[in-house]
N, C-alpha and C. Protein backbone atom coordinates (compact mmCIF):
# COMPACT_ATOMS: atom_id res chain seq x y z
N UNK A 1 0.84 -1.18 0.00
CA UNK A 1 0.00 0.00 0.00
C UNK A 1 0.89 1.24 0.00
N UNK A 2 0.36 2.34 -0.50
CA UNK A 2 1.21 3.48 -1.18
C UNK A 2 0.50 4.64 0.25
N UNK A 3 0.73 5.19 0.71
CA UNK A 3 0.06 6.38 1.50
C UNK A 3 -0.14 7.45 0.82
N UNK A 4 -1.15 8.11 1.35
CA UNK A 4 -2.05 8.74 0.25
C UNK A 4 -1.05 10.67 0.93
N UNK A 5 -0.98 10.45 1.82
CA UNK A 5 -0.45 11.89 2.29
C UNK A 5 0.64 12.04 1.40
N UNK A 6 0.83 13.09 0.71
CA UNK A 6 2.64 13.02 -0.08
C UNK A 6 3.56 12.87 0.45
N UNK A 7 3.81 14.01 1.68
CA UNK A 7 5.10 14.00 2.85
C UNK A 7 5.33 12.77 2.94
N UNK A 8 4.33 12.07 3.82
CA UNK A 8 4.43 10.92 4.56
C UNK A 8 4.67 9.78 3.37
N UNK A 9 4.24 9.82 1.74
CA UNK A 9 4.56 9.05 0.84
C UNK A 9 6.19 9.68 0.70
N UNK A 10 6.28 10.43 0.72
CA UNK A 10 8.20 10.72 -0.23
C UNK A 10 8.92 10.04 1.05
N UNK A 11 8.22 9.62 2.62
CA UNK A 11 9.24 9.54 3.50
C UNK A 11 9.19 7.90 3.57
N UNK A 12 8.52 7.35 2.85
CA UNK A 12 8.31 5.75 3.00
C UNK A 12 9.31 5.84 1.77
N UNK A 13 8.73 6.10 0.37
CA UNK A 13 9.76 6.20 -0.85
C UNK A 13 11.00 6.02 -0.64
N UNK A 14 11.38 7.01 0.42
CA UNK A 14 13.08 7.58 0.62
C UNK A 14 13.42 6.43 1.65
N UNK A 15 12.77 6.06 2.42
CA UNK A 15 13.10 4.67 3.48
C UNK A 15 13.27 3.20 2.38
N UNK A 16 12.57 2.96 1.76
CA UNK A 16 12.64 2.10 0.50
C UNK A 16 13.94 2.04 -0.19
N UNK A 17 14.26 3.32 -0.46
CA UNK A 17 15.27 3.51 -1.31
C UNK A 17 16.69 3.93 -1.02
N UNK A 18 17.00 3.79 0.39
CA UNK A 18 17.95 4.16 1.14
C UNK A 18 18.28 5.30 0.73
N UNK A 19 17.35 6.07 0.75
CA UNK A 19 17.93 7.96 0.59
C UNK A 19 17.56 8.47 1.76
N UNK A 20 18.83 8.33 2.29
CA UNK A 20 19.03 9.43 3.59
C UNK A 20 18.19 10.94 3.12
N UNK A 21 18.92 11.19 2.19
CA UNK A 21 18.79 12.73 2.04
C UNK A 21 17.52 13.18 1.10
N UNK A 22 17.33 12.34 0.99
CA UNK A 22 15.89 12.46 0.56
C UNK A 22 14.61 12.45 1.39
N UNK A 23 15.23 11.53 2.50
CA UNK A 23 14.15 11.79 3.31
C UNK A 23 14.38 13.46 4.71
N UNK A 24 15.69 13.31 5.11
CA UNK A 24 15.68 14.66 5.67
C UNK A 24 15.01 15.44 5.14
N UNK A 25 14.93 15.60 3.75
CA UNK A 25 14.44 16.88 2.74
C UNK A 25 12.92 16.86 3.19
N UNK A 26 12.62 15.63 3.85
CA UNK A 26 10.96 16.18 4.02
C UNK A 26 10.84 16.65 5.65
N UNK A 27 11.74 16.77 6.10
CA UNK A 27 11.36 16.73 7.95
C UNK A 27 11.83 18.16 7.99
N UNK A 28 10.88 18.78 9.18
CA UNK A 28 11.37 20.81 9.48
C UNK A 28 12.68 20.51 9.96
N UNK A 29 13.28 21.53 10.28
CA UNK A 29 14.40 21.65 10.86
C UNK A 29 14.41 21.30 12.40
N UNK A 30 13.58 21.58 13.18
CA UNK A 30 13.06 21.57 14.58
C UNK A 30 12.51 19.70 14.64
N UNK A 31 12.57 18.76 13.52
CA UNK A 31 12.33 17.96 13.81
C UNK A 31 11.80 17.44 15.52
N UNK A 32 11.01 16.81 15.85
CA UNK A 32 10.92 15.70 17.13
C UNK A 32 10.42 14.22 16.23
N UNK A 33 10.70 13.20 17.59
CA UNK A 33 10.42 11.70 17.07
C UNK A 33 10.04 11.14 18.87
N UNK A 34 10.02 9.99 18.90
CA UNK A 34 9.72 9.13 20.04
C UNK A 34 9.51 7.97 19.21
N UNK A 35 10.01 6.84 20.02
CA UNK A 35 9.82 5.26 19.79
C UNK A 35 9.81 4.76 21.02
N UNK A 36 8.46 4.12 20.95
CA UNK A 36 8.28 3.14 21.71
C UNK A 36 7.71 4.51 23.02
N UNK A 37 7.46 5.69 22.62
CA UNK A 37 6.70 6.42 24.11
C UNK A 37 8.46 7.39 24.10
N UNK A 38 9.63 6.82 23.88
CA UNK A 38 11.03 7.66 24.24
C UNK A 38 11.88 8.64 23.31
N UNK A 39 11.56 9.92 23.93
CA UNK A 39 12.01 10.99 23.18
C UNK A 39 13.30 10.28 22.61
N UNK A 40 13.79 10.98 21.04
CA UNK A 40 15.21 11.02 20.76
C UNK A 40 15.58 11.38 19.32
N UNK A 41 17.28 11.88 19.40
CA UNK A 41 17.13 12.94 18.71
C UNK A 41 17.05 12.17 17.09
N UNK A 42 16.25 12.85 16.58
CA UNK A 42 15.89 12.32 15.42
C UNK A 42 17.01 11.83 14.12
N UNK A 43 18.21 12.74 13.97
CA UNK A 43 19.15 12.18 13.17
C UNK A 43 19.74 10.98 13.83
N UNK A 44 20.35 10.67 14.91
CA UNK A 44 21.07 9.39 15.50
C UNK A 44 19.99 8.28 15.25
N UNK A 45 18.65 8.88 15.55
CA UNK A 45 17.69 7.78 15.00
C UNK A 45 17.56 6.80 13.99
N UNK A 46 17.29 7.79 13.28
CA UNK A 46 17.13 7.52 11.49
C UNK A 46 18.53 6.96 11.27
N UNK A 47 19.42 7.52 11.68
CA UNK A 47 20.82 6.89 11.28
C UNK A 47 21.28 5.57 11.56
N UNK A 48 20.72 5.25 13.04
CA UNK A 48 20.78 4.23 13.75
C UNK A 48 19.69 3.09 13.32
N UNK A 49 18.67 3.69 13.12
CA UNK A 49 17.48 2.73 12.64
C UNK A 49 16.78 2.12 11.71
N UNK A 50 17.37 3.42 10.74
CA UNK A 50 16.78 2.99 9.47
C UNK A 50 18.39 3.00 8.59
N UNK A 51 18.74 4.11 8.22
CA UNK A 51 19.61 4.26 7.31
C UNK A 51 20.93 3.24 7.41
N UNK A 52 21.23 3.46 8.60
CA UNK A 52 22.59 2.44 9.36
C UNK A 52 22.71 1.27 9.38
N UNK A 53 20.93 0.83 9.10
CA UNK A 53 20.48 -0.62 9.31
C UNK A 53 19.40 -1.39 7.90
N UNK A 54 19.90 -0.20 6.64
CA UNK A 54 18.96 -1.22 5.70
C UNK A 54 17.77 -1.23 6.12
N UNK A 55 16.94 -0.32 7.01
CA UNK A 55 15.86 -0.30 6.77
C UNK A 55 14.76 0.13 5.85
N UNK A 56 13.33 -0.96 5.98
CA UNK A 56 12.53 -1.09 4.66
C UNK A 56 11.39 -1.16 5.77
N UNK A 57 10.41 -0.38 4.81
CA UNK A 57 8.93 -0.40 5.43
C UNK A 57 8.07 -0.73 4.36
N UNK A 58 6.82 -1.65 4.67
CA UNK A 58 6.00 -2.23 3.94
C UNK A 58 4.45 -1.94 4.37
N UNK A 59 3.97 -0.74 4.35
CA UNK A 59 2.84 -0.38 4.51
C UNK A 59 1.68 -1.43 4.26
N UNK A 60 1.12 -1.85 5.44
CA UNK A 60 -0.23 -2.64 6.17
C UNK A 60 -1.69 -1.32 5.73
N UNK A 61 -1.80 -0.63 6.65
CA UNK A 61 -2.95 0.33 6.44
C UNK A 61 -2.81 1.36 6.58
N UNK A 62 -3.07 2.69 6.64
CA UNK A 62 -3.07 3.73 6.80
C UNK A 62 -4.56 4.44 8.28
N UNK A 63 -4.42 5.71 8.05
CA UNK A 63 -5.79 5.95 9.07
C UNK A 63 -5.40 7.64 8.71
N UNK A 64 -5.91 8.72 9.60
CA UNK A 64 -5.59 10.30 9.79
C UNK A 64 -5.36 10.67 8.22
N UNK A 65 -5.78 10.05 6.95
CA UNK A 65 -5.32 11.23 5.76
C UNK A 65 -4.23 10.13 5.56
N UNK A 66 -3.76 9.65 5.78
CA UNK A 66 -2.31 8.55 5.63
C UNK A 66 -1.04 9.25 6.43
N UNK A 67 -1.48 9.84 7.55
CA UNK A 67 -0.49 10.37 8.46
C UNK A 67 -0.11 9.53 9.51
N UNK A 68 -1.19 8.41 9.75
CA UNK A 68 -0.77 6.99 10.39
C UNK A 68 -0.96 6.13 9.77
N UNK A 69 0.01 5.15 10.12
CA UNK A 69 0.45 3.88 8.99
C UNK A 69 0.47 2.87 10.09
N UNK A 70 -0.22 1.87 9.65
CA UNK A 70 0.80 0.60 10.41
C UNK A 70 1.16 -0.54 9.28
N UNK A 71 2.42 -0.57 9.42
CA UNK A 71 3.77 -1.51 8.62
C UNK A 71 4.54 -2.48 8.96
N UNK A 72 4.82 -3.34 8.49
CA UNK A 72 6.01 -4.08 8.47
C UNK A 72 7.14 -3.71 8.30
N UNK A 73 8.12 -3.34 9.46
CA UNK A 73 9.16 -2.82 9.03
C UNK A 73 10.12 -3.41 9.62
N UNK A 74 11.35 -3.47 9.05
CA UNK A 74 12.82 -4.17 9.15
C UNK A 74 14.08 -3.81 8.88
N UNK A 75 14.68 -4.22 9.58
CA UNK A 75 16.32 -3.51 9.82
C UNK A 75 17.09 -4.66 9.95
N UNK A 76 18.60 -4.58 9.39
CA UNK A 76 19.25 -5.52 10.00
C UNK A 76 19.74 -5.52 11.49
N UNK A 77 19.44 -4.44 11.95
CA UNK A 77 19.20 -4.97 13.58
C UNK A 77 18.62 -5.80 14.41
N UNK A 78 17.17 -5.40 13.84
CA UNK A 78 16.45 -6.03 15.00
C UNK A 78 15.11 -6.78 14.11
N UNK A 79 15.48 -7.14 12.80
CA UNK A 79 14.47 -8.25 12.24
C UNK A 79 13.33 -7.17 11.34
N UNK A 80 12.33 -8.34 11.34
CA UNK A 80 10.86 -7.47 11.07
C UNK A 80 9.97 -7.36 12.25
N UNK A 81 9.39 -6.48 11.90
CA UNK A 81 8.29 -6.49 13.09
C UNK A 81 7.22 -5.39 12.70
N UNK A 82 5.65 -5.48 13.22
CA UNK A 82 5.10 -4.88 12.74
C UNK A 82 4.96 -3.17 13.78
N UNK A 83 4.94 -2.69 13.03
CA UNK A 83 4.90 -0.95 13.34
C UNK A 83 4.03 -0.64 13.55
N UNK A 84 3.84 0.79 13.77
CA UNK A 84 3.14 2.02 13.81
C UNK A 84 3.76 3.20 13.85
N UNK A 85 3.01 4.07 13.21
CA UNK A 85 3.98 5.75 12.92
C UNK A 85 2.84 6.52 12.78
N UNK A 86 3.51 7.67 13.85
CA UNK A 86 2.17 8.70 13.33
C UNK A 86 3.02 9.84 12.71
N UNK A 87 2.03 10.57 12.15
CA UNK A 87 3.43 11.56 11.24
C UNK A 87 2.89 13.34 11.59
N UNK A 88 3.25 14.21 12.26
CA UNK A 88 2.63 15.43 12.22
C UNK A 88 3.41 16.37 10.77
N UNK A 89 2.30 16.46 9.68
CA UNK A 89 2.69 17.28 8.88
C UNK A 89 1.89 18.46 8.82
N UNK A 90 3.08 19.72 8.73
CA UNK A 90 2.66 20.95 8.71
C UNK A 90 3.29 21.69 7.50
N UNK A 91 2.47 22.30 6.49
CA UNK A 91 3.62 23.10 5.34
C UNK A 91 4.50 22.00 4.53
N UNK A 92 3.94 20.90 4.41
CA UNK A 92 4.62 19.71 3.32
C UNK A 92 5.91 19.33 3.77
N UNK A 93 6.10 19.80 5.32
CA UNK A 93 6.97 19.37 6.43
C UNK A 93 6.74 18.12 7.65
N UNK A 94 7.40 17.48 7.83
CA UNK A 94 7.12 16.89 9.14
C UNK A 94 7.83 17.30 10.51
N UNK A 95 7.04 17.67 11.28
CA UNK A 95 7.63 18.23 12.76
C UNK A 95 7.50 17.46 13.53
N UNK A 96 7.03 16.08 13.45
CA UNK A 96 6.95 15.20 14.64
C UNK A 96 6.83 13.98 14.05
N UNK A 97 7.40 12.88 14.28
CA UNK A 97 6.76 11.29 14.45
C UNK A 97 7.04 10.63 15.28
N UNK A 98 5.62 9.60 15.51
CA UNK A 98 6.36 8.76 16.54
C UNK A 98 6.17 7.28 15.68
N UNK A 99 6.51 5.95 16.70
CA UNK A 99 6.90 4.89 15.97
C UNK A 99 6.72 3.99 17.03
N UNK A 100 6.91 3.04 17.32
CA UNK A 100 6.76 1.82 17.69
C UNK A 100 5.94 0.63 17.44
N UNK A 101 5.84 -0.48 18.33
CA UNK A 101 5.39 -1.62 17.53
C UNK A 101 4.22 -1.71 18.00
N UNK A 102 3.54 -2.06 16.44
CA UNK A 102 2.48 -2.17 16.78
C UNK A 102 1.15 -3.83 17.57
């Protein structure tokens, strides 16, 4: 499944396609995140979680406009497992997501 929000589509795209910098290009500068309920800072994240680790997300359903997703997602860290992400977009920006399993 494709998410219907754009932001939140170019940031699955760019996770797919291991473009780091493609996906920064969609997040504000002021970025926030949380996983699992725990603040943190969003580049060591992404770096650590997705980018660092071959991560791939496989969109299950959507909900909010396609600003929440729940996915199958996987890293060579820590396997597959199924997700959840909520995405706050403002101005074709994202200023917030959170994540954990769903």
């Amino acid at each position: 499944m494709t998410p219907t929000e754009p932001t939140v589509r170019a940031l699955v795209d760019a996770i797919n396609a291991g473009d780091r910098d493609g996906f920064v290009a969609r997040l504000a500068e002021d970025v926030t995140m949380s996983d699992d309920g725990s603040d943190h800072d969003p580049n060591e994240w992404i770096d650590r979680e997705i980018f660092g680790s071959n991560g791939r997300m496989a969109v299950l359903s959507e909900t909010d406009g396609g600003r929440g997703l729940v996915a199958r997602f996987r890293n060579d860290a820590w396997g597959e497992m199924r997700t959840r992400w909520h995405f706050t977009v403002e101005d074709g920006k994202v200023r917030h997501f959170e994540t954990g399993q769903a």
